[in-house]
PDB file of N, CA and C in Angstrom:
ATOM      1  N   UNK A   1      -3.695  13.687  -5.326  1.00  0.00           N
ATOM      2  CA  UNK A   1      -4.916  12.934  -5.489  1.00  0.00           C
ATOM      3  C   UNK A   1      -4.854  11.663  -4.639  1.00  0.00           C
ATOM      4  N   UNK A   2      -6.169  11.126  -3.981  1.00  0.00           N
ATOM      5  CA  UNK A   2      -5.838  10.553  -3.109  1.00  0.00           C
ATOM      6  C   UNK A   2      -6.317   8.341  -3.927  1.00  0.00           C
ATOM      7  N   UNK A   3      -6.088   7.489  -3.278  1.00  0.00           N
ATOM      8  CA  UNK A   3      -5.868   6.428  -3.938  1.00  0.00           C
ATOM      9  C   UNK A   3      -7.239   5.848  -2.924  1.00  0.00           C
ATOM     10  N   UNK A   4      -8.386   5.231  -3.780  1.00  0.00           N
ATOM     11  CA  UNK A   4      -9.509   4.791  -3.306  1.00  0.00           C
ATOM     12  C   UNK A   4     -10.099   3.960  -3.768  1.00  0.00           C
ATOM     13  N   UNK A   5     -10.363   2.743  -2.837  1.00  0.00           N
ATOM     14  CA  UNK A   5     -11.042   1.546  -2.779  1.00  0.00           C
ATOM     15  C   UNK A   5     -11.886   1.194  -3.489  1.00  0.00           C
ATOM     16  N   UNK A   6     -12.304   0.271  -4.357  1.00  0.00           N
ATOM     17  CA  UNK A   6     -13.862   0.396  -4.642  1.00  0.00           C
ATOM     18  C   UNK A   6     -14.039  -0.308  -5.213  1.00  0.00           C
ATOM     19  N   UNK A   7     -15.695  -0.927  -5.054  1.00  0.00           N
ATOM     20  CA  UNK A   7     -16.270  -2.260  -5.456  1.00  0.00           C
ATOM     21  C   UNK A   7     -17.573  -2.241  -6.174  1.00  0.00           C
ATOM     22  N   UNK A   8     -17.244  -2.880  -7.764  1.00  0.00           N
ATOM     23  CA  UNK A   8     -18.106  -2.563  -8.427  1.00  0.00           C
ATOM     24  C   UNK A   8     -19.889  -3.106  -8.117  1.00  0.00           C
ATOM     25  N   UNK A   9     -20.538  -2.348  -7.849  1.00  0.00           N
ATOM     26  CA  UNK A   9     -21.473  -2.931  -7.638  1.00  0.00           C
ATOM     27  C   UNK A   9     -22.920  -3.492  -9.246  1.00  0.00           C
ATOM     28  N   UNK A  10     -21.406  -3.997 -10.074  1.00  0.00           N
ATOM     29  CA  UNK A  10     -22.372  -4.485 -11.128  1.00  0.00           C
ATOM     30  C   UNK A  10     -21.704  -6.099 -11.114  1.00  0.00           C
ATOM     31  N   UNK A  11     -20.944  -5.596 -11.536  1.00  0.00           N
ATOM     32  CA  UNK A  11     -19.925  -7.246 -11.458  1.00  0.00           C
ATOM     33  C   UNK A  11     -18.954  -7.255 -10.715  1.00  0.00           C
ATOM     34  N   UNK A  12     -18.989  -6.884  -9.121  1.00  0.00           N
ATOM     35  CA  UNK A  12     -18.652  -6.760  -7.929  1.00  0.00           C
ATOM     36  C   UNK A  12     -17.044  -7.070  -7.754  1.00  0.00           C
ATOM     37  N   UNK A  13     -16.080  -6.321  -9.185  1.00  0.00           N
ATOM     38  CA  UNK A  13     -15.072  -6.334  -8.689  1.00  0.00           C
ATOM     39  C   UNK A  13     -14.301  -5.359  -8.237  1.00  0.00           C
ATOM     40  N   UNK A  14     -13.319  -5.783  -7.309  1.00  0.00           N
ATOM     41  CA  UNK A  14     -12.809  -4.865  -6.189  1.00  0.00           C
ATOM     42  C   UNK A  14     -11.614  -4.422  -6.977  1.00  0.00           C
ATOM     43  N   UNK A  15     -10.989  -2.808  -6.580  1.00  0.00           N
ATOM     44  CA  UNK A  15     -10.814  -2.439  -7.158  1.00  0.00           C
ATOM     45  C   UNK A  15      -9.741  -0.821  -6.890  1.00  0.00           C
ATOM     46  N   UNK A  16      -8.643  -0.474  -7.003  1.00  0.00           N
ATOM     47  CA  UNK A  16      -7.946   0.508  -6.311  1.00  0.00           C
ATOM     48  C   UNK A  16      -8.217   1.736  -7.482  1.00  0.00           C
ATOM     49  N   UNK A  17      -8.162   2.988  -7.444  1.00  0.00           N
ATOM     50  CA  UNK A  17      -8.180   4.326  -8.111  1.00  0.00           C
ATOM     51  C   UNK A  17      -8.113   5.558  -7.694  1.00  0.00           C
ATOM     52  N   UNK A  18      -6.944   6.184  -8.483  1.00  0.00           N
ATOM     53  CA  UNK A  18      -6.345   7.235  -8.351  1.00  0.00           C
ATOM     54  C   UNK A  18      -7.184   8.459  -8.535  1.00  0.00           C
ATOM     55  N   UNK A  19      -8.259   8.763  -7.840  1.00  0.00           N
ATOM     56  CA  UNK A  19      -9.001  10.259  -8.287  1.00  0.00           C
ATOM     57  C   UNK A  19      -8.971  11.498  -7.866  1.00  0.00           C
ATOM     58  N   UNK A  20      -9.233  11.908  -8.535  1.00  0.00           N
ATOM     59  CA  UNK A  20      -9.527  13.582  -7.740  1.00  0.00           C
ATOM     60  C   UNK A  20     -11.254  13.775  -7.529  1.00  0.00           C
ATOM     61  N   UNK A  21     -11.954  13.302  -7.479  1.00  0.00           N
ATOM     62  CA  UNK A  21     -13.405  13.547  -7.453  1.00  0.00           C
ATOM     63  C   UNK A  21     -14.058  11.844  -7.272  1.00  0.00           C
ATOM     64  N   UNK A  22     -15.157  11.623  -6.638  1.00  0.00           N
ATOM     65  CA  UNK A  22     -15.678  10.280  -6.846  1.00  0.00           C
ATOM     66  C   UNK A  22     -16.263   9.881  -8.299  1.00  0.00           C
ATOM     67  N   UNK A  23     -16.545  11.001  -8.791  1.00  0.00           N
ATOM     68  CA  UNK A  23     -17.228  10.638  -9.939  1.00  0.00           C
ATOM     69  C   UNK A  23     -16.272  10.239 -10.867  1.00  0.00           C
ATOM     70  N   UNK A  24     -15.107  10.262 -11.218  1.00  0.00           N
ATOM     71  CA  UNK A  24     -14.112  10.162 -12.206  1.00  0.00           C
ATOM     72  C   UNK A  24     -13.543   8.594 -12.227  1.00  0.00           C
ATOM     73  N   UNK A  25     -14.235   7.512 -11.099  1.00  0.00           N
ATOM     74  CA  UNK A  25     -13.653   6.146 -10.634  1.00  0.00           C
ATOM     75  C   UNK A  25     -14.732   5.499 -11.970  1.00  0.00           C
ATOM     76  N   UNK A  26     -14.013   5.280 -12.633  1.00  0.00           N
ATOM     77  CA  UNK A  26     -14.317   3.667 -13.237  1.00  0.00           C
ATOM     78  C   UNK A  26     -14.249   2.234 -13.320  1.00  0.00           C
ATOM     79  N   UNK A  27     -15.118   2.125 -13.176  1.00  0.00           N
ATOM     80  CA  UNK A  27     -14.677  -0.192 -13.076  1.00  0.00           C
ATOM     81  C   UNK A  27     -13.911  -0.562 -14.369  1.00  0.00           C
ATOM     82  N   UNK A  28     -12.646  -0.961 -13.989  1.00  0.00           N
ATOM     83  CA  UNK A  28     -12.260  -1.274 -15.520  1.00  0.00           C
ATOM     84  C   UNK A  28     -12.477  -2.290 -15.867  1.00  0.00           C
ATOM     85  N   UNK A  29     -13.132  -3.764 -15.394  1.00  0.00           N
ATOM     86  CA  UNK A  29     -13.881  -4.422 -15.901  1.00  0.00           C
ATOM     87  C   UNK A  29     -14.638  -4.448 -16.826  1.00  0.00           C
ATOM     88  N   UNK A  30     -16.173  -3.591 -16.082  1.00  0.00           N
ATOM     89  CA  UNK A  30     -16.862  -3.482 -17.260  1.00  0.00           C
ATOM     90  C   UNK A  30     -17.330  -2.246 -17.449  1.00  0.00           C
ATOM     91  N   UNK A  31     -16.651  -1.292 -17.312  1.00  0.00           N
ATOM     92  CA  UNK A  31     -16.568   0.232 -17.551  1.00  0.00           C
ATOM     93  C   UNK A  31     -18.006   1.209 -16.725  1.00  0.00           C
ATOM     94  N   UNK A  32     -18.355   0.361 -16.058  1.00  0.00           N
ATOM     95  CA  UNK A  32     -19.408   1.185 -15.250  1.00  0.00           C
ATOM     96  C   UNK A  32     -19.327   2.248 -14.031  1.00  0.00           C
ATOM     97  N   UNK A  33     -19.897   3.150 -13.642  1.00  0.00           N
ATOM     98  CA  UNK A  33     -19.469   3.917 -12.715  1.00  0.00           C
ATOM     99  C   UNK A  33     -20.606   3.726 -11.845  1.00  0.00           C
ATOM    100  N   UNK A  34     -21.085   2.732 -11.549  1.00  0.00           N
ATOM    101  CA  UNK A  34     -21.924   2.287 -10.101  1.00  0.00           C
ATOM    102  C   UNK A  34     -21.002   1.587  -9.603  1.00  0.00           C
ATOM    103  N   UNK A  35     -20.493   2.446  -8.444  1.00  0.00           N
ATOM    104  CA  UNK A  35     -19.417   1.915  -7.396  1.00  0.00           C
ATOM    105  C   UNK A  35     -19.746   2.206  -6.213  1.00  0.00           C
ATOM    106  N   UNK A  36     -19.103   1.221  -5.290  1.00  0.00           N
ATOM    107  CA  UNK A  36     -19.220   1.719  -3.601  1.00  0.00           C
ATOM    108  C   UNK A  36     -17.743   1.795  -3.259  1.00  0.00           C
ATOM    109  N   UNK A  37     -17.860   3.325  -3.086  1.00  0.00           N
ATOM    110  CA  UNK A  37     -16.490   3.118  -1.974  1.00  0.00           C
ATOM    111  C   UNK A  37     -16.246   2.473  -1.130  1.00  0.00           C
ATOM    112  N   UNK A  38     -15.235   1.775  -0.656  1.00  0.00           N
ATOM    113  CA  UNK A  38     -14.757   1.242   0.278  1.00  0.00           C
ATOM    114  C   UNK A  38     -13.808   1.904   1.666  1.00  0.00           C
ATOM    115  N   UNK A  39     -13.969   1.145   2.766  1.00  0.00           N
ATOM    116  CA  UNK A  39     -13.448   1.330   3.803  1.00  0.00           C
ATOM    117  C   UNK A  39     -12.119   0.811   4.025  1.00  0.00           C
ATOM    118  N   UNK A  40     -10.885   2.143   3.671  1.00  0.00           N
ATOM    119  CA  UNK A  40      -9.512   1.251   3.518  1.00  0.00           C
ATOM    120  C   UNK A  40      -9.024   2.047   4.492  1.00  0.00           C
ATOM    121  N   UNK A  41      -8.196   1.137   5.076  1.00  0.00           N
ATOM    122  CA  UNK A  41      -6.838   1.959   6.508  1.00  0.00           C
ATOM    123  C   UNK A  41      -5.947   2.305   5.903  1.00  0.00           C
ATOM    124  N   UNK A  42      -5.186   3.710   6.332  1.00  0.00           N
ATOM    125  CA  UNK A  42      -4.069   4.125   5.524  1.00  0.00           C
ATOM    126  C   UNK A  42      -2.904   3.263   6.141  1.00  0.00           C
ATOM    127  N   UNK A  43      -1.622   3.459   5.190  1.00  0.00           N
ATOM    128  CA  UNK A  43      -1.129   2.124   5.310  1.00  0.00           C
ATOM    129  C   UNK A  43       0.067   2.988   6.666  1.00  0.00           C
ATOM    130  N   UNK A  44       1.218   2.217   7.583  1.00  0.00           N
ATOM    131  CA  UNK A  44       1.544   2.993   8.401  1.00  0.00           C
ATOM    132  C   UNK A  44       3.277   2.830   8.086  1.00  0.00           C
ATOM    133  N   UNK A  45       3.972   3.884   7.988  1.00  0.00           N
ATOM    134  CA  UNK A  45       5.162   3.181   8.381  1.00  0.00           C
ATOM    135  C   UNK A  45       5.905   2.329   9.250  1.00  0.00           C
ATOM    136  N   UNK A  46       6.801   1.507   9.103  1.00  0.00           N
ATOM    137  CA  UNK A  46       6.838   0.575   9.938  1.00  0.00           C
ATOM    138  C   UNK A  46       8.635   1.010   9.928  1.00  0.00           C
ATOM    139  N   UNK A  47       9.083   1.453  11.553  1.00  0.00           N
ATOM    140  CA  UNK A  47       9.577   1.867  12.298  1.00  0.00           C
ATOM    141  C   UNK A  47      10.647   0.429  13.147  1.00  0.00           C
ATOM    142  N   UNK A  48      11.514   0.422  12.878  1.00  0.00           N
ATOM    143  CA  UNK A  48      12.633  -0.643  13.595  1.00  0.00           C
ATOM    144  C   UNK A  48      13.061  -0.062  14.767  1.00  0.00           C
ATOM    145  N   UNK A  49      13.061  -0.707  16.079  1.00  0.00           N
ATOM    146  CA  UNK A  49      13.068  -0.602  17.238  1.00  0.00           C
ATOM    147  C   UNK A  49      14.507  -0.907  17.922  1.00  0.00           C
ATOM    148  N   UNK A  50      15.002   0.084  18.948  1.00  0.00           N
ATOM    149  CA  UNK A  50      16.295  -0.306  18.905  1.00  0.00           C
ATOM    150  C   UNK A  50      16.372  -1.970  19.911  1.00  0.00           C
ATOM    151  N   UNK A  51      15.286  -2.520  20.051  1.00  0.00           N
ATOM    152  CA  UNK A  51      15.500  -3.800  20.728  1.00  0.00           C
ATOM    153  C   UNK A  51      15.231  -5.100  19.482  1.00  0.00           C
ATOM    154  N   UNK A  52      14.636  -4.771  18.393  1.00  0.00           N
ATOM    155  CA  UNK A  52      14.269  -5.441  17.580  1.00  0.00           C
ATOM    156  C   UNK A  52      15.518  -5.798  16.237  1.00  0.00           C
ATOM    157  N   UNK A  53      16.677  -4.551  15.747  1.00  0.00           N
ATOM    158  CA  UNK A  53      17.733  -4.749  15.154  1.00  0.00           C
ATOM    159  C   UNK A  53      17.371  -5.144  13.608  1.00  0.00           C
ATOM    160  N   UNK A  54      18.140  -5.549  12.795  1.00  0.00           N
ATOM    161  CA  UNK A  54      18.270  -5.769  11.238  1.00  0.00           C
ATOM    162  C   UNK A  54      18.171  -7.600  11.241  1.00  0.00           C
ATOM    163  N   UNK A  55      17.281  -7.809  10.903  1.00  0.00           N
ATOM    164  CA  UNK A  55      16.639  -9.155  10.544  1.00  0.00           C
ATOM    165  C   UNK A  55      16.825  -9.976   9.261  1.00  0.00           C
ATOM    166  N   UNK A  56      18.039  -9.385   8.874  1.00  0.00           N
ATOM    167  CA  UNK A  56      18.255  -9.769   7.358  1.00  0.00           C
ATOM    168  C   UNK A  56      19.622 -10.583   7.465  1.00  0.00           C
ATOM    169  N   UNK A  57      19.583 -11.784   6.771  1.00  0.00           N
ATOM    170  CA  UNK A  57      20.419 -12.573   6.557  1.00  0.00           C
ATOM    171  C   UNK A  57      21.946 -12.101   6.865  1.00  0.00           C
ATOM    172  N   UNK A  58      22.290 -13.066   7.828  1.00  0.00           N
ATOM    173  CA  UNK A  58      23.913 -11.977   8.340  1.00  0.00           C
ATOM    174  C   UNK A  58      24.714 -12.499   7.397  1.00  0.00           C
ATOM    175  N   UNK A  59      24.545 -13.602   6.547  1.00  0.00           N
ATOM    176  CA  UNK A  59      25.754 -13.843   5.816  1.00  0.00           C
ATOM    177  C   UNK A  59      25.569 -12.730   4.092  1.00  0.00           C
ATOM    178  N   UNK A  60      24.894 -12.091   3.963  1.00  0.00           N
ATOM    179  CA  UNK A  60      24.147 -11.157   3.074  1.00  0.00           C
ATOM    180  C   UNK A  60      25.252 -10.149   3.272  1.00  0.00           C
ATOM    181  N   UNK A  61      25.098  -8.995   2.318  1.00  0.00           N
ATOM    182  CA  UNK A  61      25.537  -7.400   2.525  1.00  0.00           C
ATOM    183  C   UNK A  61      24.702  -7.073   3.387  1.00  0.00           C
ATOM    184  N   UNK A  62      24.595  -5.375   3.574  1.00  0.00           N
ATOM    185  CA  UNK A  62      23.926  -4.954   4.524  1.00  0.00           C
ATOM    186  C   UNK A  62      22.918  -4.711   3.814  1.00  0.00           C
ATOM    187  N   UNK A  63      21.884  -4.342   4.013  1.00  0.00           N
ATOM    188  CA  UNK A  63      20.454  -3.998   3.716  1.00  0.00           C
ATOM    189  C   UNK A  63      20.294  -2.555   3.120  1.00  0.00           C
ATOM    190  N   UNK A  64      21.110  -1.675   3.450  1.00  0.00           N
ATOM    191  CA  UNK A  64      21.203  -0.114   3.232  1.00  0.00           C
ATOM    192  C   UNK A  64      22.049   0.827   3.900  1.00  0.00           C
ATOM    193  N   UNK A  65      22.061   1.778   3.087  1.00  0.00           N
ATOM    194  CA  UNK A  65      22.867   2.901   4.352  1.00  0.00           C
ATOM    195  C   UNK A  65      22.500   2.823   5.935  1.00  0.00           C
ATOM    196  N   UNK A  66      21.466   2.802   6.314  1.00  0.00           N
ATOM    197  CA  UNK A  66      20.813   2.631   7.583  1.00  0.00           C
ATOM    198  C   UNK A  66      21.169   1.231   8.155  1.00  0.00           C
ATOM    199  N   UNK A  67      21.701   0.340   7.692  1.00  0.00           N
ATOM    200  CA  UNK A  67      21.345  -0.446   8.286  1.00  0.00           C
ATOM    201  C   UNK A  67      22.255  -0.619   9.308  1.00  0.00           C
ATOM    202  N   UNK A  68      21.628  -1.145  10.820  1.00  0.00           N
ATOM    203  CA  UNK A  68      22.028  -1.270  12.051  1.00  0.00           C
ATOM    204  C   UNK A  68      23.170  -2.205  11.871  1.00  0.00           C
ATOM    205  N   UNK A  69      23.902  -3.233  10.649  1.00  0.00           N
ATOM    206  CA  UNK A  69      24.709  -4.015  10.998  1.00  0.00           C
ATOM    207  C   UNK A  69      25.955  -3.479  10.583  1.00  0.00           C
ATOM    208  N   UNK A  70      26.028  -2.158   9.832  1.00  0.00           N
ATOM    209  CA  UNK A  70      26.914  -1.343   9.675  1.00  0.00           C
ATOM    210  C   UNK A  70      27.471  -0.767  11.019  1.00  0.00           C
ATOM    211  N   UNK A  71      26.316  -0.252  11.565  1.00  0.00           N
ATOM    212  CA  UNK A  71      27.082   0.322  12.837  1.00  0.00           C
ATOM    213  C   UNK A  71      27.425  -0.418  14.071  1.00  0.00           C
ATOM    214  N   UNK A  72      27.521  -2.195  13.898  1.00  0.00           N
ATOM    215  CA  UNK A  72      27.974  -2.797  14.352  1.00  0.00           C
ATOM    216  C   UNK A  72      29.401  -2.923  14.474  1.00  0.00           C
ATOM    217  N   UNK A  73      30.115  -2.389  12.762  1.00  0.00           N
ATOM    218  CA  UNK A  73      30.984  -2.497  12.578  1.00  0.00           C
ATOM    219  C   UNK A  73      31.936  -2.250  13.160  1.00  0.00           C
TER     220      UNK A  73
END
């Protein structure tokens, strides 16, 4: 089910929901189903570059299995 935007158009608050159908979105405000969908960008993964490296505090552990300051080691 996909996750969708939406702004109540009674007491115009904005608003995220999990549906399977448009009709099933409720304002949980004030429980009305006069809504406008909204126009949302899907979000993107964000990809570390081998010129860009691990940006996390060097006096720290490492960040994760992945992380580039391991294979500094």
């Amino acid at each position: 089910m996909p996750i969708y935007e939406y702004s109540c158009r009674k007491c115009e608050h904005v608003f995220e929901a999990l549906v399977d159908d448009d009709n099933s979105a409720v304002c949980p405000e004030c429980a009305t189903k006069d809504l406008e969908r909204l126009l949302s960008l899907p979000g993107r993964p964000v990809v570390a570059s081998a010129t860009n490296g691990c940006k996390a505090d060097p006096s720290m552990p490492p960040c994760g299995s992945m992380c580039r300051r391991l294979a500094a080691q």
